[in-house]
PDB file of N, CA and C in Angstrom:
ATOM      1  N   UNK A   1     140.014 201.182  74.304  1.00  0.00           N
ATOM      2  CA  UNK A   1     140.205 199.752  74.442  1.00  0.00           C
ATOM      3  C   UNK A   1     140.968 199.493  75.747  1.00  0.00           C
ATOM      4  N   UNK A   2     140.556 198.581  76.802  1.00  0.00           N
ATOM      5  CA  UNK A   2     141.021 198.354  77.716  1.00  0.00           C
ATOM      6  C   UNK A   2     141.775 197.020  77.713  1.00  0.00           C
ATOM      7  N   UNK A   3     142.839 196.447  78.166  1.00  0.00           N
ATOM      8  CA  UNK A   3     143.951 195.656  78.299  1.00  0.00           C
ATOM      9  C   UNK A   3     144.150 194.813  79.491  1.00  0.00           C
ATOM     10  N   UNK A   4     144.003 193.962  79.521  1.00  0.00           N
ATOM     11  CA  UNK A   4     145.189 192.954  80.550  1.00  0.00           C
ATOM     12  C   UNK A   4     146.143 192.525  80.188  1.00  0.00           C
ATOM     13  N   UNK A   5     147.511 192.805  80.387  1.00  0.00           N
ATOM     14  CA  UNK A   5     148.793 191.883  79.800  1.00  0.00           C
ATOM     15  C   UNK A   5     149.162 191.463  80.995  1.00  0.00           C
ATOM     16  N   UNK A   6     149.635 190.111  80.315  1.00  0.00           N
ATOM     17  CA  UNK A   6     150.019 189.101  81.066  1.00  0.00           C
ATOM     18  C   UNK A   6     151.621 189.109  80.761  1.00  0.00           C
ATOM     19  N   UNK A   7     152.632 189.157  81.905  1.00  0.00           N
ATOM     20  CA  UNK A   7     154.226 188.882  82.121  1.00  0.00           C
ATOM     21  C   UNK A   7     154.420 188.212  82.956  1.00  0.00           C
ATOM     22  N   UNK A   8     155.063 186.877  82.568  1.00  0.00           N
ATOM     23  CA  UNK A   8     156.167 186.315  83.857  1.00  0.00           C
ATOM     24  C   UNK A   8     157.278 186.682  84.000  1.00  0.00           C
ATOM     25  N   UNK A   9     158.013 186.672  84.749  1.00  0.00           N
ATOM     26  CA  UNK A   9     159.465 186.678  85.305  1.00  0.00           C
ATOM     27  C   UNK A   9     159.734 185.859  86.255  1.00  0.00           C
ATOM     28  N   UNK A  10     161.224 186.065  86.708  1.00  0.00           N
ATOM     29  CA  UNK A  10     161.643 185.909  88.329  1.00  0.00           C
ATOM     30  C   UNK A  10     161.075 186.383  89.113  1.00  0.00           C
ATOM     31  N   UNK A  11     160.524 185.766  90.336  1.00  0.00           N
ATOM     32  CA  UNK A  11     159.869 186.338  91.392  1.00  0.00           C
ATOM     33  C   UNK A  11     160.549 187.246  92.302  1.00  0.00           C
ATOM     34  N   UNK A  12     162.006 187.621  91.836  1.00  0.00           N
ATOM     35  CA  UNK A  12     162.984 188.572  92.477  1.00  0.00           C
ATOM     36  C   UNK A  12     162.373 189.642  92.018  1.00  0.00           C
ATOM     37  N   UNK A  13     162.112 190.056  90.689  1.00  0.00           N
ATOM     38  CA  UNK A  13     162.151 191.086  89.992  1.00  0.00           C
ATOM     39  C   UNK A  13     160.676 191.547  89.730  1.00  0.00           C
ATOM     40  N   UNK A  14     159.483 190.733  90.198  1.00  0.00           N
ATOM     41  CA  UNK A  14     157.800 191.196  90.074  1.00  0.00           C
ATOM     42  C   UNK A  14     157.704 192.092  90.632  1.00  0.00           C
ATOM     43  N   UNK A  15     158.113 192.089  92.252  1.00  0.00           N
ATOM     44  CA  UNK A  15     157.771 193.441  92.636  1.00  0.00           C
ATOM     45  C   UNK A  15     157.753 194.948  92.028  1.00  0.00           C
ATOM     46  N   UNK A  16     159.501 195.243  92.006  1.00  0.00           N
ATOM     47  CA  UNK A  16     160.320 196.470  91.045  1.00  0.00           C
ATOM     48  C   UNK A  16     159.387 196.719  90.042  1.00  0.00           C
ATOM     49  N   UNK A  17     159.658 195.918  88.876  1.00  0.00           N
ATOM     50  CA  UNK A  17     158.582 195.765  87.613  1.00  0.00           C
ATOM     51  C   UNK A  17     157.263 196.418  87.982  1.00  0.00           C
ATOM     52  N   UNK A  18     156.827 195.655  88.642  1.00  0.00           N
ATOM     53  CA  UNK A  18     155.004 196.434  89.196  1.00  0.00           C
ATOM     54  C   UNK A  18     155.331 197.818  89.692  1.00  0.00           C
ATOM     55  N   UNK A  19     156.160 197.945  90.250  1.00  0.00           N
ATOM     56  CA  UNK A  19     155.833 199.338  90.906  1.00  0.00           C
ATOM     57  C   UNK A  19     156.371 200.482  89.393  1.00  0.00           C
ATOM     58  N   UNK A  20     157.234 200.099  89.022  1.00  0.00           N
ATOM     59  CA  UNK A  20     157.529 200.845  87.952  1.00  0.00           C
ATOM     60  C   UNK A  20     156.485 201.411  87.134  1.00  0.00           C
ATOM     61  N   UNK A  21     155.943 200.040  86.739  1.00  0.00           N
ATOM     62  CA  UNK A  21     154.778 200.349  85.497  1.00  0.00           C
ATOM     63  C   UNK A  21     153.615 201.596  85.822  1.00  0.00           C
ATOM     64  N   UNK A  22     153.132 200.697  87.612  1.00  0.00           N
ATOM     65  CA  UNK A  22     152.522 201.901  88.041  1.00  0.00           C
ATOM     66  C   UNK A  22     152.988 203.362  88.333  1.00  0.00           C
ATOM     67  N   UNK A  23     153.973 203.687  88.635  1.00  0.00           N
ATOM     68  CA  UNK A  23     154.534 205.162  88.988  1.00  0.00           C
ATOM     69  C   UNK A  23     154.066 205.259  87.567  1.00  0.00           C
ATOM     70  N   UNK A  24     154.967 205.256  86.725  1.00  0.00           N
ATOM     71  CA  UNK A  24     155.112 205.722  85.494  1.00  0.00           C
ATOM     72  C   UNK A  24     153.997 205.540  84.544  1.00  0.00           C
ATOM     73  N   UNK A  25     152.816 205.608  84.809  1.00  0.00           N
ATOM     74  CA  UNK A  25     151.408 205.325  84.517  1.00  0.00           C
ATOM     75  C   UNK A  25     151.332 204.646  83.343  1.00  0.00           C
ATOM     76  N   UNK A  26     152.018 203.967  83.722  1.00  0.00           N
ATOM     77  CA  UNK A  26     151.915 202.857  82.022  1.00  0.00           C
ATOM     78  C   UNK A  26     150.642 201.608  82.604  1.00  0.00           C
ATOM     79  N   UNK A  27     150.324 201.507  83.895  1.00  0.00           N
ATOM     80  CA  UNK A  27     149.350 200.609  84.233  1.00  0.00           C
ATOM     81  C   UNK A  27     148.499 201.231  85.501  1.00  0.00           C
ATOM     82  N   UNK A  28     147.620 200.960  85.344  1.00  0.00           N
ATOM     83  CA  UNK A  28     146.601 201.465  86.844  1.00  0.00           C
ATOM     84  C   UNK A  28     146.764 200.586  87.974  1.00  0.00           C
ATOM     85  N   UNK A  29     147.071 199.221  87.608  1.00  0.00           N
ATOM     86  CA  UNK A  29     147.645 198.022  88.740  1.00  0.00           C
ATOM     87  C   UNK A  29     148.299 197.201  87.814  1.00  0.00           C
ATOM     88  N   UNK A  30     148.891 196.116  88.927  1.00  0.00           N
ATOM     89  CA  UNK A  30     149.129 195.356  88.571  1.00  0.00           C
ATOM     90  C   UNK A  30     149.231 194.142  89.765  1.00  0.00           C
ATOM     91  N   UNK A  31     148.320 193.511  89.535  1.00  0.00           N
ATOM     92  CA  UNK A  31     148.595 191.893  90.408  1.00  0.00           C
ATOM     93  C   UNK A  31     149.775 190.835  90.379  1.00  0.00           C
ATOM     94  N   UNK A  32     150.348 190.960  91.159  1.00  0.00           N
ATOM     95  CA  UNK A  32     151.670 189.879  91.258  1.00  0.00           C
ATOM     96  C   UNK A  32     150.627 188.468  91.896  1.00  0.00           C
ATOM     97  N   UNK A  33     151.297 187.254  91.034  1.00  0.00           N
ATOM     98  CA  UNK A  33     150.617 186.115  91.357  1.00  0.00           C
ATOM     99  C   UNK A  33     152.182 185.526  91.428  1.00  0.00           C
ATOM    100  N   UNK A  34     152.145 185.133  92.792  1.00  0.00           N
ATOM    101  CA  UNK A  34     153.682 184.121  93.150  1.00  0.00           C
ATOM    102  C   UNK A  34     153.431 183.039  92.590  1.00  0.00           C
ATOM    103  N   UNK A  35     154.182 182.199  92.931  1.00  0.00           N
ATOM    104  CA  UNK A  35     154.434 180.304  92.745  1.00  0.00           C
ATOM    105  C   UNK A  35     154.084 180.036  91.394  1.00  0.00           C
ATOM    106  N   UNK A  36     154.521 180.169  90.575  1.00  0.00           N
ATOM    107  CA  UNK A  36     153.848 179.757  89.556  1.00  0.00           C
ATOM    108  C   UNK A  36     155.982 178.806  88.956  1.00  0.00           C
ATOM    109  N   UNK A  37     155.750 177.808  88.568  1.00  0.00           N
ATOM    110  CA  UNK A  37     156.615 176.915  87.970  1.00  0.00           C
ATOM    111  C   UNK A  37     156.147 176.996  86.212  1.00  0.00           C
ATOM    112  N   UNK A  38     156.997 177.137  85.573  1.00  0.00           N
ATOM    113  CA  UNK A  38     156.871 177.494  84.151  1.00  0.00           C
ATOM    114  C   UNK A  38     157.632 176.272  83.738  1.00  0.00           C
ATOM    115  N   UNK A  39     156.885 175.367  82.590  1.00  0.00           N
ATOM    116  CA  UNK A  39     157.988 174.669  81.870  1.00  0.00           C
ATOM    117  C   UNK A  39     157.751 175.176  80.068  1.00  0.00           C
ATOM    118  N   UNK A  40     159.090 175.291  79.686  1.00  0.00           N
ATOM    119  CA  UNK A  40     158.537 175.524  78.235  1.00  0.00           C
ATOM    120  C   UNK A  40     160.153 174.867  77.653  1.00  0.00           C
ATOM    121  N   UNK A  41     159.840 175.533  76.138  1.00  0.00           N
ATOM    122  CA  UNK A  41     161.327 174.826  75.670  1.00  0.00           C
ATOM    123  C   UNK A  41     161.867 176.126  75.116  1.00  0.00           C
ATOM    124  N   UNK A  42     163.110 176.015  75.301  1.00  0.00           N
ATOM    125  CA  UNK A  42     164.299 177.159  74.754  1.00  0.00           C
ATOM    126  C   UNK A  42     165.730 176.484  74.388  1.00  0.00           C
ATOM    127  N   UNK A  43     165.839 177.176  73.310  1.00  0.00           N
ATOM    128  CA  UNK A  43     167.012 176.684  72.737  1.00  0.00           C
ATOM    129  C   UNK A  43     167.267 175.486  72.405  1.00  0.00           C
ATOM    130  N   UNK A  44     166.144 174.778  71.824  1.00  0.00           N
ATOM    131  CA  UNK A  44     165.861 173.085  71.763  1.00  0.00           C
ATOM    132  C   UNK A  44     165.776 172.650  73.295  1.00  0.00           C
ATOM    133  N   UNK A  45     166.019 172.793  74.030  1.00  0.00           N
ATOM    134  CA  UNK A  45     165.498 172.291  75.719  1.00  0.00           C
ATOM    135  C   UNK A  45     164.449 172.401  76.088  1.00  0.00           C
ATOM    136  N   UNK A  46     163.826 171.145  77.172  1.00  0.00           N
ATOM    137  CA  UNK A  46     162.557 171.809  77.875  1.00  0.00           C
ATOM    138  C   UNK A  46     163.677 172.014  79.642  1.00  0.00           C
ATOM    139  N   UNK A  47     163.478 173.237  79.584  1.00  0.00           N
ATOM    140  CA  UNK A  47     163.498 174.175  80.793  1.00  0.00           C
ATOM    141  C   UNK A  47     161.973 174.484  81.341  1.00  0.00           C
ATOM    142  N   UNK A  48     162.700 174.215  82.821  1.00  0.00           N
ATOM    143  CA  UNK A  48     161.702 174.964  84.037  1.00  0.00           C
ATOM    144  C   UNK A  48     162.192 175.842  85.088  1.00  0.00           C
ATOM    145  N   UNK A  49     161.260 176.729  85.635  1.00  0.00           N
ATOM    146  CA  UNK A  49     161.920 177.651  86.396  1.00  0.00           C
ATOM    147  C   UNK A  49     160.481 178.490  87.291  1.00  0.00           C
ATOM    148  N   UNK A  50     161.155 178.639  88.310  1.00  0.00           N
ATOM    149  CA  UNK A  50     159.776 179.336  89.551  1.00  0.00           C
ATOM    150  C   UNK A  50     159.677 180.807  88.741  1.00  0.00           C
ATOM    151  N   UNK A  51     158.839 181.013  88.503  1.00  0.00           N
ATOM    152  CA  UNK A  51     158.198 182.728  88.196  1.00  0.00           C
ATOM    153  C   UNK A  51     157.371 183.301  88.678  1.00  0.00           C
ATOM    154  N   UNK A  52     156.693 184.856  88.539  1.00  0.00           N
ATOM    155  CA  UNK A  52     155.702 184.939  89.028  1.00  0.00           C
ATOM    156  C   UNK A  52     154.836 185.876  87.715  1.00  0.00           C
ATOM    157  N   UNK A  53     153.904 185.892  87.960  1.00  0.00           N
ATOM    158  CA  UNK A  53     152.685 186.067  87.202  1.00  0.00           C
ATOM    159  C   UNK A  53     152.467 187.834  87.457  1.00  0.00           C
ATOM    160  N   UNK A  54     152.627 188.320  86.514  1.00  0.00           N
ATOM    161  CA  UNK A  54     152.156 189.896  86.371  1.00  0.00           C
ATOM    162  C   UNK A  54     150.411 190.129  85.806  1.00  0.00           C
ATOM    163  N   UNK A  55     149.928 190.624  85.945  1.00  0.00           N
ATOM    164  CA  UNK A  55     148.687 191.192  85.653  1.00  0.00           C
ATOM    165  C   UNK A  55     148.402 192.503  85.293  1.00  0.00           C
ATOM    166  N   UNK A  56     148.760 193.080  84.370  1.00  0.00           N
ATOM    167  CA  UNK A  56     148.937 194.275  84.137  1.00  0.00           C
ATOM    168  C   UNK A  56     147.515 195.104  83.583  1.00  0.00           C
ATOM    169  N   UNK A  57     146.692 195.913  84.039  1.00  0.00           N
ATOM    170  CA  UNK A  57     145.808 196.561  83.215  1.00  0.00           C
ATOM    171  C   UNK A  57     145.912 198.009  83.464  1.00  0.00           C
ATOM    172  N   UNK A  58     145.819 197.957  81.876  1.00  0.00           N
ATOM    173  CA  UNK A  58     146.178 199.552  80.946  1.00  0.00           C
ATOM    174  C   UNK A  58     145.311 199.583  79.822  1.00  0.00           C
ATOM    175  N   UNK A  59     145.958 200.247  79.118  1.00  0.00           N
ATOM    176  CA  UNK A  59     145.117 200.640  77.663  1.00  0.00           C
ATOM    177  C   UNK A  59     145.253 200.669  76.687  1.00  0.00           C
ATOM    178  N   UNK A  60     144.977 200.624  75.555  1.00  0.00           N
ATOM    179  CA  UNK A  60     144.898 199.688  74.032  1.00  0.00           C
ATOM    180  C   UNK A  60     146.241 201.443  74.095  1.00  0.00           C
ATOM    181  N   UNK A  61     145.788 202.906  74.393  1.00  0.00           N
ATOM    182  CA  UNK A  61     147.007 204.131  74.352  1.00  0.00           C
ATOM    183  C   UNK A  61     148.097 203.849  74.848  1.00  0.00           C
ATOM    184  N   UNK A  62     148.244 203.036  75.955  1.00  0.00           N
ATOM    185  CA  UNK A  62     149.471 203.212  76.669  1.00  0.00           C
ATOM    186  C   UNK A  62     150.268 201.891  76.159  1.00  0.00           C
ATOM    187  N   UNK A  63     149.338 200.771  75.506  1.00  0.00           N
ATOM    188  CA  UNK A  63     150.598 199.426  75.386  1.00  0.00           C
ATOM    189  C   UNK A  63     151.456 199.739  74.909  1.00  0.00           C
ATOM    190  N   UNK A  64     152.157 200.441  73.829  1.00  0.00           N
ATOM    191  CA  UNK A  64     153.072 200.584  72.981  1.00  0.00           C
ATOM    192  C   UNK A  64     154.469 201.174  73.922  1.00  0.00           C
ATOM    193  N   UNK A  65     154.165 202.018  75.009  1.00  0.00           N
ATOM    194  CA  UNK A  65     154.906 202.249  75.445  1.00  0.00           C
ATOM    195  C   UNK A  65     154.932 201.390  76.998  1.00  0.00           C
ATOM    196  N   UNK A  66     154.179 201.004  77.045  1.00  0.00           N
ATOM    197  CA  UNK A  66     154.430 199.681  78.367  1.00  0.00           C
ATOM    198  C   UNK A  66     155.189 198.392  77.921  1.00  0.00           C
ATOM    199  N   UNK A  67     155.010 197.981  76.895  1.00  0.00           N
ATOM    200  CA  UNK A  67     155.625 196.873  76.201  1.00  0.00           C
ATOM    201  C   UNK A  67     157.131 197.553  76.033  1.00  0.00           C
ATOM    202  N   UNK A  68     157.253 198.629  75.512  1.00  0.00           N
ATOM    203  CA  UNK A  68     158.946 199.254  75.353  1.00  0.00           C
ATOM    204  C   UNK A  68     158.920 199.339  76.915  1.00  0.00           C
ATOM    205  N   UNK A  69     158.580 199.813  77.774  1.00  0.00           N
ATOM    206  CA  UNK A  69     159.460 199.671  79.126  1.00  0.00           C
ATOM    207  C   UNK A  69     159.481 198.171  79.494  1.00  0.00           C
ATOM    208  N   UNK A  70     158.495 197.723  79.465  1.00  0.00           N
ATOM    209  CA  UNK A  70     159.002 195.937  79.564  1.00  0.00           C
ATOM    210  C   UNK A  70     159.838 195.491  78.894  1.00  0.00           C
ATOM    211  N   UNK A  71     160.141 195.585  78.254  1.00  0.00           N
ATOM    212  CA  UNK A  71     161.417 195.017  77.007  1.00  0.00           C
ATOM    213  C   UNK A  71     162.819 195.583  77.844  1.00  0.00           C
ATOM    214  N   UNK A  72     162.421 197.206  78.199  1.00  0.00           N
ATOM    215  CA  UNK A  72     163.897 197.119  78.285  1.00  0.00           C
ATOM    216  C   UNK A  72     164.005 197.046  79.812  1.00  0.00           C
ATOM    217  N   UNK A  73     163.460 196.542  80.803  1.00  0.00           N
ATOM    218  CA  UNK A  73     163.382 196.432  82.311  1.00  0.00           C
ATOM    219  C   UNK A  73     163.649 194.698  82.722  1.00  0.00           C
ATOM    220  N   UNK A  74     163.179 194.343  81.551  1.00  0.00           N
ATOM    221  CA  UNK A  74     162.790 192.571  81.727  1.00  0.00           C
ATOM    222  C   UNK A  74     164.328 191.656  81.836  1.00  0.00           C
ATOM    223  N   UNK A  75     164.990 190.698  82.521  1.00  0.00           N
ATOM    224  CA  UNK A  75     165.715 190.111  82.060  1.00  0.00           C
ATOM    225  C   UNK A  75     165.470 188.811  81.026  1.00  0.00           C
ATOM    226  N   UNK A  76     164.735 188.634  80.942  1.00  0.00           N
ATOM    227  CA  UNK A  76     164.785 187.637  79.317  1.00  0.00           C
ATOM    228  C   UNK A  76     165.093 188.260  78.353  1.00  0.00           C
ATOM    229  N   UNK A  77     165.814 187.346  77.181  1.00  0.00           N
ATOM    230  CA  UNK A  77     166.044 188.032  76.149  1.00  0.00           C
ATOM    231  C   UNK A  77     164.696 187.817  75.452  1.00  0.00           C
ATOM    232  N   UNK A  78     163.224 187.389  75.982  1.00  0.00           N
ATOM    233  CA  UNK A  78     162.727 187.153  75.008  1.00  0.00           C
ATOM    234  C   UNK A  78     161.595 186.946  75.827  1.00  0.00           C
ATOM    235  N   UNK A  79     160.785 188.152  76.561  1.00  0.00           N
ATOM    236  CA  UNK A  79     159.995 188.023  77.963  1.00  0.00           C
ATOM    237  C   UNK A  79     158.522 187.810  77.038  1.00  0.00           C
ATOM    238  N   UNK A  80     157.946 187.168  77.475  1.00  0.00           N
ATOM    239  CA  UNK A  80     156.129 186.921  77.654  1.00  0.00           C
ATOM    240  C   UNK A  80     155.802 187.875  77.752  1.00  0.00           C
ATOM    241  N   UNK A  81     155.033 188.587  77.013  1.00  0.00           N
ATOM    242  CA  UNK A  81     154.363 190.271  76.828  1.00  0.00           C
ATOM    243  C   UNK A  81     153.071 189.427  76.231  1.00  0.00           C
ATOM    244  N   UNK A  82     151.748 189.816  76.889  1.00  0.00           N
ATOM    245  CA  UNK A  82     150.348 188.494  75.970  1.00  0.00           C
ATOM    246  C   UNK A  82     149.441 189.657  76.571  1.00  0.00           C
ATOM    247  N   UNK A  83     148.965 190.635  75.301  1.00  0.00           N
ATOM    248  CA  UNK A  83     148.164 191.295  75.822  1.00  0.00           C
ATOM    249  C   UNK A  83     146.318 190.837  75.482  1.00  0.00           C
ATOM    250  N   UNK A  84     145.485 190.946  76.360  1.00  0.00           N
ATOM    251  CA  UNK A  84     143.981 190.226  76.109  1.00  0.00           C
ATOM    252  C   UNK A  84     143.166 191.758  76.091  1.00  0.00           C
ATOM    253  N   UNK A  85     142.665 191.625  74.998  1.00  0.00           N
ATOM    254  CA  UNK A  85     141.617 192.350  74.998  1.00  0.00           C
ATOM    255  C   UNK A  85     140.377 192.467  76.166  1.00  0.00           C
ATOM    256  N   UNK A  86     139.579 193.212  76.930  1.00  0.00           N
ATOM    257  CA  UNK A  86     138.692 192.800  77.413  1.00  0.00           C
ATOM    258  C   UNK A  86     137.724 193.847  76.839  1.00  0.00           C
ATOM    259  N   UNK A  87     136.527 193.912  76.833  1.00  0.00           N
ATOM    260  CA  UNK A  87     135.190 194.646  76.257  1.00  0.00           C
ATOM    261  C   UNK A  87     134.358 195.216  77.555  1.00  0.00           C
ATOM    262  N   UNK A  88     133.866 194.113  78.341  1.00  0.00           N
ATOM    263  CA  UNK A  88     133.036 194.020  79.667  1.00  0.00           C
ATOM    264  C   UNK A  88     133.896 194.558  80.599  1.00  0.00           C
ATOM    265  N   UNK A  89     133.561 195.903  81.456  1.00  0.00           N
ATOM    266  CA  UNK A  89     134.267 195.681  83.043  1.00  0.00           C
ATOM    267  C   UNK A  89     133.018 196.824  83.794  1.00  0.00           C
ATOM    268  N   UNK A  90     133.287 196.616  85.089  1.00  0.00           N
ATOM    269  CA  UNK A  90     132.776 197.467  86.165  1.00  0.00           C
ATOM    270  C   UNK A  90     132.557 198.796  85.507  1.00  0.00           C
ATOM    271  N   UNK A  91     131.869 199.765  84.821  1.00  0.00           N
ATOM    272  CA  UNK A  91     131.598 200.944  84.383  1.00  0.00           C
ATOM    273  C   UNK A  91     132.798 201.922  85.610  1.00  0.00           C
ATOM    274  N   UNK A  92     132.741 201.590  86.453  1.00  0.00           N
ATOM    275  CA  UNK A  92     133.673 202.646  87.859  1.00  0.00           C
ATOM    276  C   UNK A  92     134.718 202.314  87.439  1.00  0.00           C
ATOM    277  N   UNK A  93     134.925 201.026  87.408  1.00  0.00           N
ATOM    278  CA  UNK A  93     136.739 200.395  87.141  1.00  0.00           C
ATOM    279  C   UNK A  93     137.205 200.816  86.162  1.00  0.00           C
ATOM    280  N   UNK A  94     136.241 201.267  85.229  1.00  0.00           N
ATOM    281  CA  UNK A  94     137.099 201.894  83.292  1.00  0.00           C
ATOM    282  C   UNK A  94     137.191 202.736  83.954  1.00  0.00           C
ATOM    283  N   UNK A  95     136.336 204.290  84.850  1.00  0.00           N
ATOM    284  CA  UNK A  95     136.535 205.611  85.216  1.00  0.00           C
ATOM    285  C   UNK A  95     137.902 205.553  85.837  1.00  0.00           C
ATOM    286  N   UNK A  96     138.036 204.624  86.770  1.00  0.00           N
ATOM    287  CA  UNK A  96     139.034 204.519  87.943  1.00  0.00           C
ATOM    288  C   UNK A  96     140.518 204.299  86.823  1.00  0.00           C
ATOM    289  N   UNK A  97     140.454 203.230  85.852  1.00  0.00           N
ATOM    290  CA  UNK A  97     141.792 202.948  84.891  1.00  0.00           C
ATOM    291  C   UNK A  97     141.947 204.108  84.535  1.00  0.00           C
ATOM    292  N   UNK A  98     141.238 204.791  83.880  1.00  0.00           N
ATOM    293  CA  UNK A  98     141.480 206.323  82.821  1.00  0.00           C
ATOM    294  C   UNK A  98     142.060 206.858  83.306  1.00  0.00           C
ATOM    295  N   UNK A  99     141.286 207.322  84.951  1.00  0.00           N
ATOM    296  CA  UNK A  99     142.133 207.981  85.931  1.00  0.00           C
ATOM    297  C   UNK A  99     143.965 208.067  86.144  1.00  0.00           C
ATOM    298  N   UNK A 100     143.603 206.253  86.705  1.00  0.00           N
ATOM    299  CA  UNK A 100     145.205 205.777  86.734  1.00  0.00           C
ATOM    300  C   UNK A 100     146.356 206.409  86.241  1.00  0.00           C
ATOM    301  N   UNK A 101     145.719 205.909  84.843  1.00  0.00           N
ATOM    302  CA  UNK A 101     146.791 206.062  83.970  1.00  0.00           C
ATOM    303  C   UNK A 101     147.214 207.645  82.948  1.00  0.00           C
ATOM    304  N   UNK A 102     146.266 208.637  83.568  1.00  0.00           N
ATOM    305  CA  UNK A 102     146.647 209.937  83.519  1.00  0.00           C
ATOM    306  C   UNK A 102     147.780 210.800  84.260  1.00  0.00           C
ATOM    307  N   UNK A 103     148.217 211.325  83.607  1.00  0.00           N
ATOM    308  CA  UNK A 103     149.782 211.314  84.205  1.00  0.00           C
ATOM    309  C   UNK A 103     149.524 212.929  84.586  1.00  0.00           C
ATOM    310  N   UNK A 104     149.789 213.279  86.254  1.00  0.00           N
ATOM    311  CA  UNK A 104     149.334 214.636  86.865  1.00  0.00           C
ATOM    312  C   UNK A 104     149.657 215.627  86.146  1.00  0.00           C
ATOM    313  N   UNK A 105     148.972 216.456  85.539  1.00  0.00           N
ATOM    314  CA  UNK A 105     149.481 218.330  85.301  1.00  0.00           C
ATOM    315  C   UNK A 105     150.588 218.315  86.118  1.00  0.00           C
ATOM    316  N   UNK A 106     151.395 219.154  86.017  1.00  0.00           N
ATOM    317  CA  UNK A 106     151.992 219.906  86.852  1.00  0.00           C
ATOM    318  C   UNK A 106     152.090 221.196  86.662  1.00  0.00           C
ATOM    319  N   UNK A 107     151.466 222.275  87.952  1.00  0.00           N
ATOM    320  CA  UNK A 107     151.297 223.363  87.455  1.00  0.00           C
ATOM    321  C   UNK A 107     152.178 224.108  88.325  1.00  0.00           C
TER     322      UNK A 107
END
Protein backbone atom coordinates (compact mmCIF):
# COMPACT_ATOMS: atom_id res chain seq x y z
CA UNK A 1 0.00 0.00 0.00
CA UNK A 2 1.39 3.23 -1.00
CA UNK A 3 0.80 6.63 1.07
CA UNK A 4 0.75 10.35 0.84
CA UNK A 5 0.64 12.07 4.27
CA UNK A 6 -0.10 15.27 4.51
CA UNK A 7 1.74 17.68 7.63
CA UNK A 8 1.67 21.28 8.28
CA UNK A 9 3.89 23.14 10.45
CA UNK A 10 5.98 26.30 10.79
CA UNK A 11 7.70 27.10 7.77
CA UNK A 12 10.93 27.35 10.09
CA UNK A 13 10.83 23.78 10.76
CA UNK A 14 9.60 22.06 6.96
CA UNK A 15 12.81 21.94 5.82
CA UNK A 16 14.69 19.85 9.02
CA UNK A 17 11.45 17.67 9.16
CA UNK A 18 11.82 16.73 5.32
CA UNK A 19 15.20 15.98 5.39
CA UNK A 20 14.88 13.84 8.43
CA UNK A 21 12.09 11.69 7.22
CA UNK A 22 14.11 11.19 4.11
CA UNK A 23 17.62 10.20 5.61
CA UNK A 24 15.94 7.99 7.88
CA UNK A 25 13.88 6.26 5.12
CA UNK A 26 10.71 6.76 6.62
CA UNK A 27 9.76 8.66 3.15
CA UNK A 28 11.19 8.50 -0.46
CA UNK A 29 10.33 12.47 -0.72
CA UNK A 30 8.83 14.85 0.46
CA UNK A 31 7.43 18.18 -1.14
CA UNK A 32 7.53 21.31 0.97
CA UNK A 33 4.64 23.64 -0.25
CA UNK A 34 5.36 27.30 1.39
CA UNK A 35 2.67 30.08 1.98
CA UNK A 36 0.05 28.38 3.01
CA UNK A 37 -2.09 30.55 6.00
CA UNK A 38 -4.07 28.01 8.14
CA UNK A 39 -7.17 29.13 10.04
CA UNK A 40 -8.74 26.61 12.37
CA UNK A 41 -10.01 26.69 16.01
CA UNK A 42 -8.04 25.65 19.20
CA UNK A 43 -8.83 25.86 22.51
CA UNK A 44 -12.33 27.41 21.75
CA UNK A 45 -10.45 30.15 19.43
CA UNK A 46 -10.31 30.61 15.78
CA UNK A 47 -6.48 30.99 15.32
CA UNK A 48 -4.40 31.62 12.21
CA UNK A 49 -0.94 31.17 11.42
CA UNK A 50 1.60 30.98 8.12
CA UNK A 51 2.60 27.16 7.65
CA UNK A 52 3.90 25.10 5.23
CA UNK A 53 2.57 22.05 3.59
CA UNK A 54 4.54 18.63 3.80
CA UNK A 55 3.90 15.94 1.24
CA UNK A 56 5.15 12.96 2.41
CA UNK A 57 5.18 9.57 0.31
CA UNK A 58 5.92 6.26 1.95
CA UNK A 59 4.23 3.15 2.73
CA UNK A 60 1.16 1.63 4.27
CA UNK A 61 5.12 -0.53 6.24
CA UNK A 62 6.74 2.43 7.17
CA UNK A 63 3.63 4.82 8.52
CA UNK A 64 3.66 3.55 11.93
CA UNK A 65 6.98 4.51 12.42
CA UNK A 66 6.92 7.87 10.39
CA UNK A 67 3.94 9.07 12.31
CA UNK A 68 6.09 8.17 15.77
CA UNK A 69 8.97 10.27 14.38
CA UNK A 70 6.51 13.01 13.51
CA UNK A 71 4.97 13.11 16.80
CA UNK A 72 8.04 13.32 18.47
CA UNK A 73 9.99 15.96 15.98
CA UNK A 74 6.74 18.14 15.50
CA UNK A 75 6.15 21.23 17.70
CA UNK A 76 2.36 21.03 18.08
CA UNK A 77 0.99 19.39 20.76
CA UNK A 78 -1.40 18.06 18.39
CA UNK A 79 0.26 18.10 14.62
CA UNK A 80 -1.91 17.21 11.35
CA UNK A 81 -0.66 13.65 10.45
CA UNK A 82 -3.71 12.86 7.27
CA UNK A 83 -2.53 9.93 5.64
CA UNK A 84 -4.39 9.23 1.80
CA UNK A 85 -4.37 6.15 0.45
CA UNK A 86 -3.41 6.10 -3.25
CA UNK A 87 -3.96 2.75 -5.59
CA UNK A 88 -2.87 4.35 -9.18
CA UNK A 89 0.85 5.62 -9.67
CA UNK A 90 3.64 5.59 -12.38
CA UNK A 91 4.55 1.61 -12.29
CA UNK A 92 8.63 3.23 -12.09
CA UNK A 93 7.55 5.61 -9.23
CA UNK A 94 6.23 2.43 -6.92
CA UNK A 95 9.89 0.69 -8.10
CA UNK A 96 11.66 4.03 -7.36
CA UNK A 97 9.46 4.44 -3.56
CA UNK A 98 10.38 0.70 -2.58
CA UNK A 99 13.75 1.59 -3.44
CA UNK A 100 13.69 4.82 -1.32
CA UNK A 101 12.60 3.62 1.44
CA UNK A 102 14.97 0.54 1.80
CA UNK A 103 17.35 1.18 4.27
CA UNK A 104 21.24 0.19 2.80
CA UNK A 105 22.86 -3.30 3.95
CA UNK A 106 25.74 -2.55 5.47
CA UNK A 107 28.33 -4.93 4.80
Amino acid sequence: MSLVVLVTLPPERAHDLARTLVSEHLAGCVNIVPGLLSVYRWQGEVAEDPESLLLIKTSGEQYPALEARIKALHPYEVPEIIALQYDRALPEFQSWLREALTTPQKG
